[in-house]
PDB file of N, CA and C in Angstrom:
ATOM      1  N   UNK A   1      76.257  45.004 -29.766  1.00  0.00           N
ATOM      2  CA  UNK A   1      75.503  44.798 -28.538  1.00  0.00           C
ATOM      3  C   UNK A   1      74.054  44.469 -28.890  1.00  0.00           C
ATOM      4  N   UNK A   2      73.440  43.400 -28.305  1.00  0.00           N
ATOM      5  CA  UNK A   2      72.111  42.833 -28.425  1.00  0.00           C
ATOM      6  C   UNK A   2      71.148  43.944 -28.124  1.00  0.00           C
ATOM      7  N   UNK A   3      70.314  44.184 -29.010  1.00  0.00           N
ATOM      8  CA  UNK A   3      68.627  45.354 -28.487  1.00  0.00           C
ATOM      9  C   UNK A   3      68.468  44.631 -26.813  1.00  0.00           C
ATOM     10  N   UNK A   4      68.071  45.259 -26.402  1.00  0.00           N
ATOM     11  CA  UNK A   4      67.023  44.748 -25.288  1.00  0.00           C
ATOM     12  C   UNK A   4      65.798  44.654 -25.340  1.00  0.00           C
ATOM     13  N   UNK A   5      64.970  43.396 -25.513  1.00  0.00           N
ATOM     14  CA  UNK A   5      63.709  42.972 -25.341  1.00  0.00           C
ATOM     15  C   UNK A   5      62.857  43.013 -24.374  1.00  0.00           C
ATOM     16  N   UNK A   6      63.320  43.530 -23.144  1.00  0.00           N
ATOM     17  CA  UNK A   6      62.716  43.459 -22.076  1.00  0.00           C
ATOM     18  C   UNK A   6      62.546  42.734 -21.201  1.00  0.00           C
ATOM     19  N   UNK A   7      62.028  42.311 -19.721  1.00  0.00           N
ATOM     20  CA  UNK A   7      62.212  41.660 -18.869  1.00  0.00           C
ATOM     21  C   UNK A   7      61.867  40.425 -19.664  1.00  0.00           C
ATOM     22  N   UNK A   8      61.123  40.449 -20.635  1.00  0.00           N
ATOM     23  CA  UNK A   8      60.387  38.696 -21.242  1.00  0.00           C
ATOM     24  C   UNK A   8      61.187  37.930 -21.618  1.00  0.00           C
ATOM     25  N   UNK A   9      62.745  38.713 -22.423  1.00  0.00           N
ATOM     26  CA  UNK A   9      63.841  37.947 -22.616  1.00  0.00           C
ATOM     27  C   UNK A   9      64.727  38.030 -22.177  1.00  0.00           C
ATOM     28  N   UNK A  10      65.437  36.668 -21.435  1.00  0.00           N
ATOM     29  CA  UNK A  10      66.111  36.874 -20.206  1.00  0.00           C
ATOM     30  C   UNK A  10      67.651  36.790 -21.051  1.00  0.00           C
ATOM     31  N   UNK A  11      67.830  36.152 -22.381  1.00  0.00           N
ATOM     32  CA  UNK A  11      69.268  36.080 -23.388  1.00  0.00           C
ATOM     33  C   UNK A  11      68.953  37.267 -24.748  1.00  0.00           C
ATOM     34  N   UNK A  12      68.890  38.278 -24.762  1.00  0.00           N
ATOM     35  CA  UNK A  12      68.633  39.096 -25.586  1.00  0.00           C
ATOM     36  C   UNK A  12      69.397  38.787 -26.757  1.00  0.00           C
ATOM     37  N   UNK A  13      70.934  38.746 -26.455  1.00  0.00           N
ATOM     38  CA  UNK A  13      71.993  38.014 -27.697  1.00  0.00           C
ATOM     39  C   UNK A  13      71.473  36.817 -28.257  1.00  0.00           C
ATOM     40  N   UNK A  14      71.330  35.952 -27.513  1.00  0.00           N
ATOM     41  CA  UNK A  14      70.556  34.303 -28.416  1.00  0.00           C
ATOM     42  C   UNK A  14      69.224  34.916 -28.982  1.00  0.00           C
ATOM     43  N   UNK A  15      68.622  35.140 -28.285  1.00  0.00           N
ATOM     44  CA  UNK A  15      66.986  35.358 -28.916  1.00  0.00           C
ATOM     45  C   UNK A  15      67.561  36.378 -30.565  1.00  0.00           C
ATOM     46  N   UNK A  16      68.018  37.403 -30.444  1.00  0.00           N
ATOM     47  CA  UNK A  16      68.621  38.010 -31.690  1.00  0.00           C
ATOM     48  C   UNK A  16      69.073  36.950 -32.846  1.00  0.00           C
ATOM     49  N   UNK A  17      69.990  36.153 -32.567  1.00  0.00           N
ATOM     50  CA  UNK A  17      70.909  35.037 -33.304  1.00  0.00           C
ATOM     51  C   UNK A  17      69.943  34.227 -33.845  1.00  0.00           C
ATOM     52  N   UNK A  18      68.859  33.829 -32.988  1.00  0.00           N
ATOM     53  CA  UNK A  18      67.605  32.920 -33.536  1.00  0.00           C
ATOM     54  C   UNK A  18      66.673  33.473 -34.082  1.00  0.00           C
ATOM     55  N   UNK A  19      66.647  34.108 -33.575  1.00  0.00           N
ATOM     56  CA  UNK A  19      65.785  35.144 -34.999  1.00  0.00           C
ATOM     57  C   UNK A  19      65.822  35.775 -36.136  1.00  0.00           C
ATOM     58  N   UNK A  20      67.484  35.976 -36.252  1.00  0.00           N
ATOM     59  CA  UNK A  20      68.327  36.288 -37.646  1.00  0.00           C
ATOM     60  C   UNK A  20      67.918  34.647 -38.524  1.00  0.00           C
ATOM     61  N   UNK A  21      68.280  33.614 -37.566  1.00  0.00           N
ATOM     62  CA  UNK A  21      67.803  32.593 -38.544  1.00  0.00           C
ATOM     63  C   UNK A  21      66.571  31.989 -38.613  1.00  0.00           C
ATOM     64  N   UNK A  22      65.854  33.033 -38.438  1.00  0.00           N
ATOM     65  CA  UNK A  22      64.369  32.511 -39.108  1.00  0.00           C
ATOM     66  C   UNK A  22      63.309  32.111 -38.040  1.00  0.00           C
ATOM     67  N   UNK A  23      63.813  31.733 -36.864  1.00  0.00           N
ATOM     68  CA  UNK A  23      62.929  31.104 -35.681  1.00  0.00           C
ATOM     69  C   UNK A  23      61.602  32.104 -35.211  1.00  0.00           C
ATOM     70  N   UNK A  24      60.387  31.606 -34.993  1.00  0.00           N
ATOM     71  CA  UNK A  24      59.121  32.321 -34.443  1.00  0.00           C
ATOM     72  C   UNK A  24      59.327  32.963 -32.976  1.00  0.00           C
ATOM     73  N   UNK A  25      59.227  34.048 -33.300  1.00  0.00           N
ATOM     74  CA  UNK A  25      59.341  35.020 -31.961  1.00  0.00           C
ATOM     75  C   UNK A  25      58.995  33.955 -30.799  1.00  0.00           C
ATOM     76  N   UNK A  26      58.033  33.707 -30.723  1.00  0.00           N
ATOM     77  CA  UNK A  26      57.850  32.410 -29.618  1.00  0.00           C
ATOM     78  C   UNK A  26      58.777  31.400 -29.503  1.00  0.00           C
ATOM     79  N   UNK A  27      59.376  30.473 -30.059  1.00  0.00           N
ATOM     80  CA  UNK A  27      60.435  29.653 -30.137  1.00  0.00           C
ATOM     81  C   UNK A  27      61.657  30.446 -29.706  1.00  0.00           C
ATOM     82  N   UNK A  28      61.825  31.672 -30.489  1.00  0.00           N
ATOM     83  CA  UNK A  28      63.278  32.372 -30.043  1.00  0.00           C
ATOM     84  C   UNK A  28      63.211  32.769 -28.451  1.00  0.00           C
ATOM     85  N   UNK A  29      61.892  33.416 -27.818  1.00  0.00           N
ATOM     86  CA  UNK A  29      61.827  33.974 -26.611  1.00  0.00           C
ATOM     87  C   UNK A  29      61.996  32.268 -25.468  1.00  0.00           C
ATOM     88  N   UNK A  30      61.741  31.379 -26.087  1.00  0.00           N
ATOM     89  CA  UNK A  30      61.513  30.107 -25.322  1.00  0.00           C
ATOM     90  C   UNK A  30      62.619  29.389 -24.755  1.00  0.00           C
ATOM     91  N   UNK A  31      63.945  29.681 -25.994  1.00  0.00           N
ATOM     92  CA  UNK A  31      65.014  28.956 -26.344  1.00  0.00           C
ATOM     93  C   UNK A  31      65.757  30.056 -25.409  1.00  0.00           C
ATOM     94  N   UNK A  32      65.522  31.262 -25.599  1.00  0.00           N
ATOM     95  CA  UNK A  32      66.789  32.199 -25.113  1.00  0.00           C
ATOM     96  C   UNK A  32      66.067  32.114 -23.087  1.00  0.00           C
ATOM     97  N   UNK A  33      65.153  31.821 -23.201  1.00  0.00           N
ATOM     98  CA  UNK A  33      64.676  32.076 -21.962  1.00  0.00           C
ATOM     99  C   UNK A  33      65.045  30.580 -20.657  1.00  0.00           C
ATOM    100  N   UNK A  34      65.621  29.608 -21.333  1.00  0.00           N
ATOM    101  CA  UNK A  34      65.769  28.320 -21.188  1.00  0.00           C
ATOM    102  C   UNK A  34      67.398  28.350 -20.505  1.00  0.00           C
ATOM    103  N   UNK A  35      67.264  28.418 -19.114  1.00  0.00           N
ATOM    104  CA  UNK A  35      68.702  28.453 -18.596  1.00  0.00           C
ATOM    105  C   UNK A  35      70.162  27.459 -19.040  1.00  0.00           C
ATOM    106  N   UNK A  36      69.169  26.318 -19.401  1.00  0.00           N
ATOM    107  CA  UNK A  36      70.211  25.239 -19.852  1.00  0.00           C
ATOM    108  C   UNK A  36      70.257  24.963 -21.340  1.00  0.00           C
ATOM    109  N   UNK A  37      69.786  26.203 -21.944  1.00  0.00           N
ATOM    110  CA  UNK A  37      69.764  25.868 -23.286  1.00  0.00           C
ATOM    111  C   UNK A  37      71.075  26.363 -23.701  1.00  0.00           C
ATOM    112  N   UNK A  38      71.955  25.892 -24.715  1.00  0.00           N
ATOM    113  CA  UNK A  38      73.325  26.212 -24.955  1.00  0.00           C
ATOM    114  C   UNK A  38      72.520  27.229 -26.273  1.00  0.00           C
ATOM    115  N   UNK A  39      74.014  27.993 -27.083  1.00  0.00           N
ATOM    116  CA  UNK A  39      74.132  28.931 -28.486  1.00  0.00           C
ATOM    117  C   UNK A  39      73.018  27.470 -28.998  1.00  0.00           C
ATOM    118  N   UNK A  40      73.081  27.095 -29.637  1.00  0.00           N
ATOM    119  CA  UNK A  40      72.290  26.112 -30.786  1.00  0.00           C
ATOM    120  C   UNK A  40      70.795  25.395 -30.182  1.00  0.00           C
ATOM    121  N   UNK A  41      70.431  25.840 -28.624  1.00  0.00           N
ATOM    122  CA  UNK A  41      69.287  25.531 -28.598  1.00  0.00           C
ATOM    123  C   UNK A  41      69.031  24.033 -27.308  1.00  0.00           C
ATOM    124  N   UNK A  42      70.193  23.966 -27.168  1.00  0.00           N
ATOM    125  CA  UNK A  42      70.282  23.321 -26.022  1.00  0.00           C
ATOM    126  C   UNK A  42      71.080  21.815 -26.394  1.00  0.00           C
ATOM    127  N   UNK A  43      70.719  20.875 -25.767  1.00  0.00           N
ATOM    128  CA  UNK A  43      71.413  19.326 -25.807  1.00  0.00           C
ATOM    129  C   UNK A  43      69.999  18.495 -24.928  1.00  0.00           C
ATOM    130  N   UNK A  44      68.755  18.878 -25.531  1.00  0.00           N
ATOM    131  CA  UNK A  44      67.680  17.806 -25.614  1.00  0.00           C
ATOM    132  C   UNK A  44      67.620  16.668 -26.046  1.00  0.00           C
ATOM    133  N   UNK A  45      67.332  15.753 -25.281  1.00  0.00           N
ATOM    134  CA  UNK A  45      67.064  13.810 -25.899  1.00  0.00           C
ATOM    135  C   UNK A  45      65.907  14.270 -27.290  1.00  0.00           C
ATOM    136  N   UNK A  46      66.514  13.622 -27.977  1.00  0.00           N
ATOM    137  CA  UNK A  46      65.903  13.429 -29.545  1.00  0.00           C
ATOM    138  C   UNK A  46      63.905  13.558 -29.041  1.00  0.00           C
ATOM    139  N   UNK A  47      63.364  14.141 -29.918  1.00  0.00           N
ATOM    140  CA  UNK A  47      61.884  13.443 -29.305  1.00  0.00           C
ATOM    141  C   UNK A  47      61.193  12.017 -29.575  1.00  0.00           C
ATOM    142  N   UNK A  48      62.114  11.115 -30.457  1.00  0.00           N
ATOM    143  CA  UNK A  48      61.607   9.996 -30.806  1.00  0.00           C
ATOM    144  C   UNK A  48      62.452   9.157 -29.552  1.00  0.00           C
ATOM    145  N   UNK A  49      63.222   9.828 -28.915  1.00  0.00           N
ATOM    146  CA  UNK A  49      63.803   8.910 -27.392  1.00  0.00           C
ATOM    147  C   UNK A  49      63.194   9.033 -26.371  1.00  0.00           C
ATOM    148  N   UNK A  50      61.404   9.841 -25.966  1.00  0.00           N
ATOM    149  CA  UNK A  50      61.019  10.499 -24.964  1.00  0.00           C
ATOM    150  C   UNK A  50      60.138   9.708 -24.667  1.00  0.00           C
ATOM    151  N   UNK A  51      59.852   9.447 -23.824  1.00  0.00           N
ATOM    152  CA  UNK A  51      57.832   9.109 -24.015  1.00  0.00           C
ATOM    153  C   UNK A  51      56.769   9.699 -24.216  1.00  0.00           C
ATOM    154  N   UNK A  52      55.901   9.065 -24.834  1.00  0.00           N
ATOM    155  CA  UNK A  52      54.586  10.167 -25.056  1.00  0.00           C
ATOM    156  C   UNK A  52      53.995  10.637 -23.985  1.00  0.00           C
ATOM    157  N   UNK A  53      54.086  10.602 -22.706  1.00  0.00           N
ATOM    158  CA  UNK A  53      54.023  11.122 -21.672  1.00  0.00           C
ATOM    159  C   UNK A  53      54.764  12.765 -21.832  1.00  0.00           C
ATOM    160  N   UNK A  54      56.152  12.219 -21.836  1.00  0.00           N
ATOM    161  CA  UNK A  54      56.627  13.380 -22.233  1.00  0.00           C
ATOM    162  C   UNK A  54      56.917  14.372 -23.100  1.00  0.00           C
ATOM    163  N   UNK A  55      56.624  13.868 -23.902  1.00  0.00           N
ATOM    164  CA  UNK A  55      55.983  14.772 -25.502  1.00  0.00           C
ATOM    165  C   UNK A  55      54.720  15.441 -25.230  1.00  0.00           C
ATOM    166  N   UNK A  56      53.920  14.888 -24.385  1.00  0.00           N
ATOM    167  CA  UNK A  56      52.100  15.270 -24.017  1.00  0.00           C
ATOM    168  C   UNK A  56      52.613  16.985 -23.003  1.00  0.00           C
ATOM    169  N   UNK A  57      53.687  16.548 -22.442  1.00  0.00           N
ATOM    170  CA  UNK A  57      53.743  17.182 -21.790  1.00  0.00           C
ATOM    171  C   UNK A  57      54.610  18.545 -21.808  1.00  0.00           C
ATOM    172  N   UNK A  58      55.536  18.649 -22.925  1.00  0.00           N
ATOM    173  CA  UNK A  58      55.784  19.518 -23.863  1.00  0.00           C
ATOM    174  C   UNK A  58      55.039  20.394 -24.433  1.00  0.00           C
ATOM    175  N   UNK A  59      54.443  19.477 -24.907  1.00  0.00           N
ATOM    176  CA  UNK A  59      53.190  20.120 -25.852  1.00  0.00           C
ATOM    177  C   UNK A  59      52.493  20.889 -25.117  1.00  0.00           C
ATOM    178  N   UNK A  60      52.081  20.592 -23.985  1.00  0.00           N
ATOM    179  CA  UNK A  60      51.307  21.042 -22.968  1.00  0.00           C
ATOM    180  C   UNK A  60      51.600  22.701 -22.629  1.00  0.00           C
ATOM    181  N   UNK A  61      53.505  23.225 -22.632  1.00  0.00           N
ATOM    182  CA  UNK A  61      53.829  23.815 -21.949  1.00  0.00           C
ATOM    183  C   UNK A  61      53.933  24.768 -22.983  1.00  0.00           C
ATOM    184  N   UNK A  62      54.076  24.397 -24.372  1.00  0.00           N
ATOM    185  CA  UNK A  62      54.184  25.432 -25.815  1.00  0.00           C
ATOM    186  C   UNK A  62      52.634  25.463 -26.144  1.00  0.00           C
ATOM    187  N   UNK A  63      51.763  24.680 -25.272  1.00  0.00           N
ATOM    188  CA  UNK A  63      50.532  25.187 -25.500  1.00  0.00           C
ATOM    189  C   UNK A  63      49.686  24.825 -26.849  1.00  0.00           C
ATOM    190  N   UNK A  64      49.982  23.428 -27.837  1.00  0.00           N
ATOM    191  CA  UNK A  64      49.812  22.736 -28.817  1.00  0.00           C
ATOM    192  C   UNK A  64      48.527  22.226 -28.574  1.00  0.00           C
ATOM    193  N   UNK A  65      47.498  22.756 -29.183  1.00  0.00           N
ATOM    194  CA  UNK A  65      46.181  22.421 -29.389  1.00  0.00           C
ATOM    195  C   UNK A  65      45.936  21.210 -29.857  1.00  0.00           C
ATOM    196  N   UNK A  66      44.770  20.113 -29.195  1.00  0.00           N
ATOM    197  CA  UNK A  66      44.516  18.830 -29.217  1.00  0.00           C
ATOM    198  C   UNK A  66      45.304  17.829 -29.191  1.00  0.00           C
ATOM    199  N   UNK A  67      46.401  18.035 -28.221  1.00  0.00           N
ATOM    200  CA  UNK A  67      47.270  17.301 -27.861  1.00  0.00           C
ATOM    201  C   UNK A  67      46.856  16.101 -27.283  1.00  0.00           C
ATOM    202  N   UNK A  68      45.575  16.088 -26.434  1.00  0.00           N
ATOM    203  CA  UNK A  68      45.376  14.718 -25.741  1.00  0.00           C
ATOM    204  C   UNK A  68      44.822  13.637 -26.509  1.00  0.00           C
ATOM    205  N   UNK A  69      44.019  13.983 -27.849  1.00  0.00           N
ATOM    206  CA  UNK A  69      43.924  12.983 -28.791  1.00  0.00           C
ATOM    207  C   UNK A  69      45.044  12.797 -29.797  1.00  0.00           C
ATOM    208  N   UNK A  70      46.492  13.369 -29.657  1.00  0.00           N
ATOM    209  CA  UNK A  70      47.612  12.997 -30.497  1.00  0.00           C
ATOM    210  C   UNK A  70      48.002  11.511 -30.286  1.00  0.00           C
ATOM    211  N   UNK A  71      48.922  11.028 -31.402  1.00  0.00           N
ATOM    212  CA  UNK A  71      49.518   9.884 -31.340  1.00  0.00           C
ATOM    213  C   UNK A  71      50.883  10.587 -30.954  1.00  0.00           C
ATOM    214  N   UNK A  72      51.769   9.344 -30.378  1.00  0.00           N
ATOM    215  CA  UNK A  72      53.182   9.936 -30.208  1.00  0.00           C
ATOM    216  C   UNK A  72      53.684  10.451 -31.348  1.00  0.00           C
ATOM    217  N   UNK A  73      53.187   9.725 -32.639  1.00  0.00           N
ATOM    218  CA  UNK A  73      54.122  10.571 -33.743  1.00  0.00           C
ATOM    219  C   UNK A  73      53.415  12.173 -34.321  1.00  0.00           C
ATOM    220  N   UNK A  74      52.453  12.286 -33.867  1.00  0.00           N
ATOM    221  CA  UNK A  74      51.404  13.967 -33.890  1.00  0.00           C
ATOM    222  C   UNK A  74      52.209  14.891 -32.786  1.00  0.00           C
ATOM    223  N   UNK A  75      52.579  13.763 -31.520  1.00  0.00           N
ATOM    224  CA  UNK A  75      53.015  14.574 -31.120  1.00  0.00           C
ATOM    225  C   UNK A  75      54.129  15.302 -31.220  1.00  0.00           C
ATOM    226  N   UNK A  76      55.184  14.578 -32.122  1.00  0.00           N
ATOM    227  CA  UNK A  76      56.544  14.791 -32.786  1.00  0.00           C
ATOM    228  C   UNK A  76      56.427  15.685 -33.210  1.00  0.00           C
ATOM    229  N   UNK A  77      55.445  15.724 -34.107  1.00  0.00           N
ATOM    230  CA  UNK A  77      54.964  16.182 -35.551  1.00  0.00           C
ATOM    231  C   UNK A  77      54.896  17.945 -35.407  1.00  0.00           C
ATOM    232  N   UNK A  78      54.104  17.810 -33.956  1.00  0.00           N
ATOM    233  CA  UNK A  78      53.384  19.057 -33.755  1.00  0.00           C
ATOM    234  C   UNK A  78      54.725  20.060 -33.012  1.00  0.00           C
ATOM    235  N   UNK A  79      54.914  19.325 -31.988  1.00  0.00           N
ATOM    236  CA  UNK A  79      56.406  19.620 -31.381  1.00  0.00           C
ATOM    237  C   UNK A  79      57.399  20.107 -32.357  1.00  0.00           C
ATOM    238  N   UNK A  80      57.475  19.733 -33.380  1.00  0.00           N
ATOM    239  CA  UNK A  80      59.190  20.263 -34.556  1.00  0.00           C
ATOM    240  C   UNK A  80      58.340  21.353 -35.356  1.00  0.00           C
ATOM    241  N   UNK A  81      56.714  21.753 -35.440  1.00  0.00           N
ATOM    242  CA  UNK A  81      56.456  22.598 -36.350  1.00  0.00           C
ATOM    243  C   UNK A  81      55.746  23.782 -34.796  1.00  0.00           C
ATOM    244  N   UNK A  82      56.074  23.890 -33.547  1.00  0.00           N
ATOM    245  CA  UNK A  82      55.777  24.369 -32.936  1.00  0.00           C
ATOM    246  C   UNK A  82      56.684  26.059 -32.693  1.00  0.00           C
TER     247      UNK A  82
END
C-alpha cells in the first residue's frame, strides 16, 4: 500500500513508482497530480511537435526561469531538465 503524501498528492501509488525511479519530488507530485496522465507519465505530443507558444507556456506553469527570452529549442531544453 502507497504512504500517503497528503492532500498535495492526489496518486500517492504513481508519485511512489516515480520516485523509486529517480524523478524530482516536483516532477513526481506534477505527474501523479495530472488526471490524464497514464502509469508512464501520460501520452503528451513530443515537445518538438508543439509550438513555442506552447512550450512558453509550459514553462510558464513548472515555473522555468527566463523563459521569455528562450528559443524554442531552450525551451525544449529547459522543459526535459525541468
Amino acid at each position: 500500500m502507497a504512504k500517503d503524501h497528503g492532500p498535495q498528492i492526489k496518486n500517492d501509488e504513481q508519485y511512489e513508482k516515480l520516485r523509486d525511479k529517480g524523478m524530482s519530488k516536483t516532477k513526481a507530485a506534477r505527474i501523479a497530480n495530472d488526471p490524464n496522465s497514464g502509469e508512464k507519465g501520460g501520452e503528451a505530443d513530443k515537445y518538438e511537435e508543439r509550438s513555442k507558444e506552447d512550450l512558453y507556456e509550459e514553462a510558464k506553469k513548472v515555473g522555468v526561469e527566463g523563459r521569455s527570452k528562450m528559443s524554442k529549442k531552450e525551451l525544449i531544453k529547459a522543459l526535459r531538465n525541468s
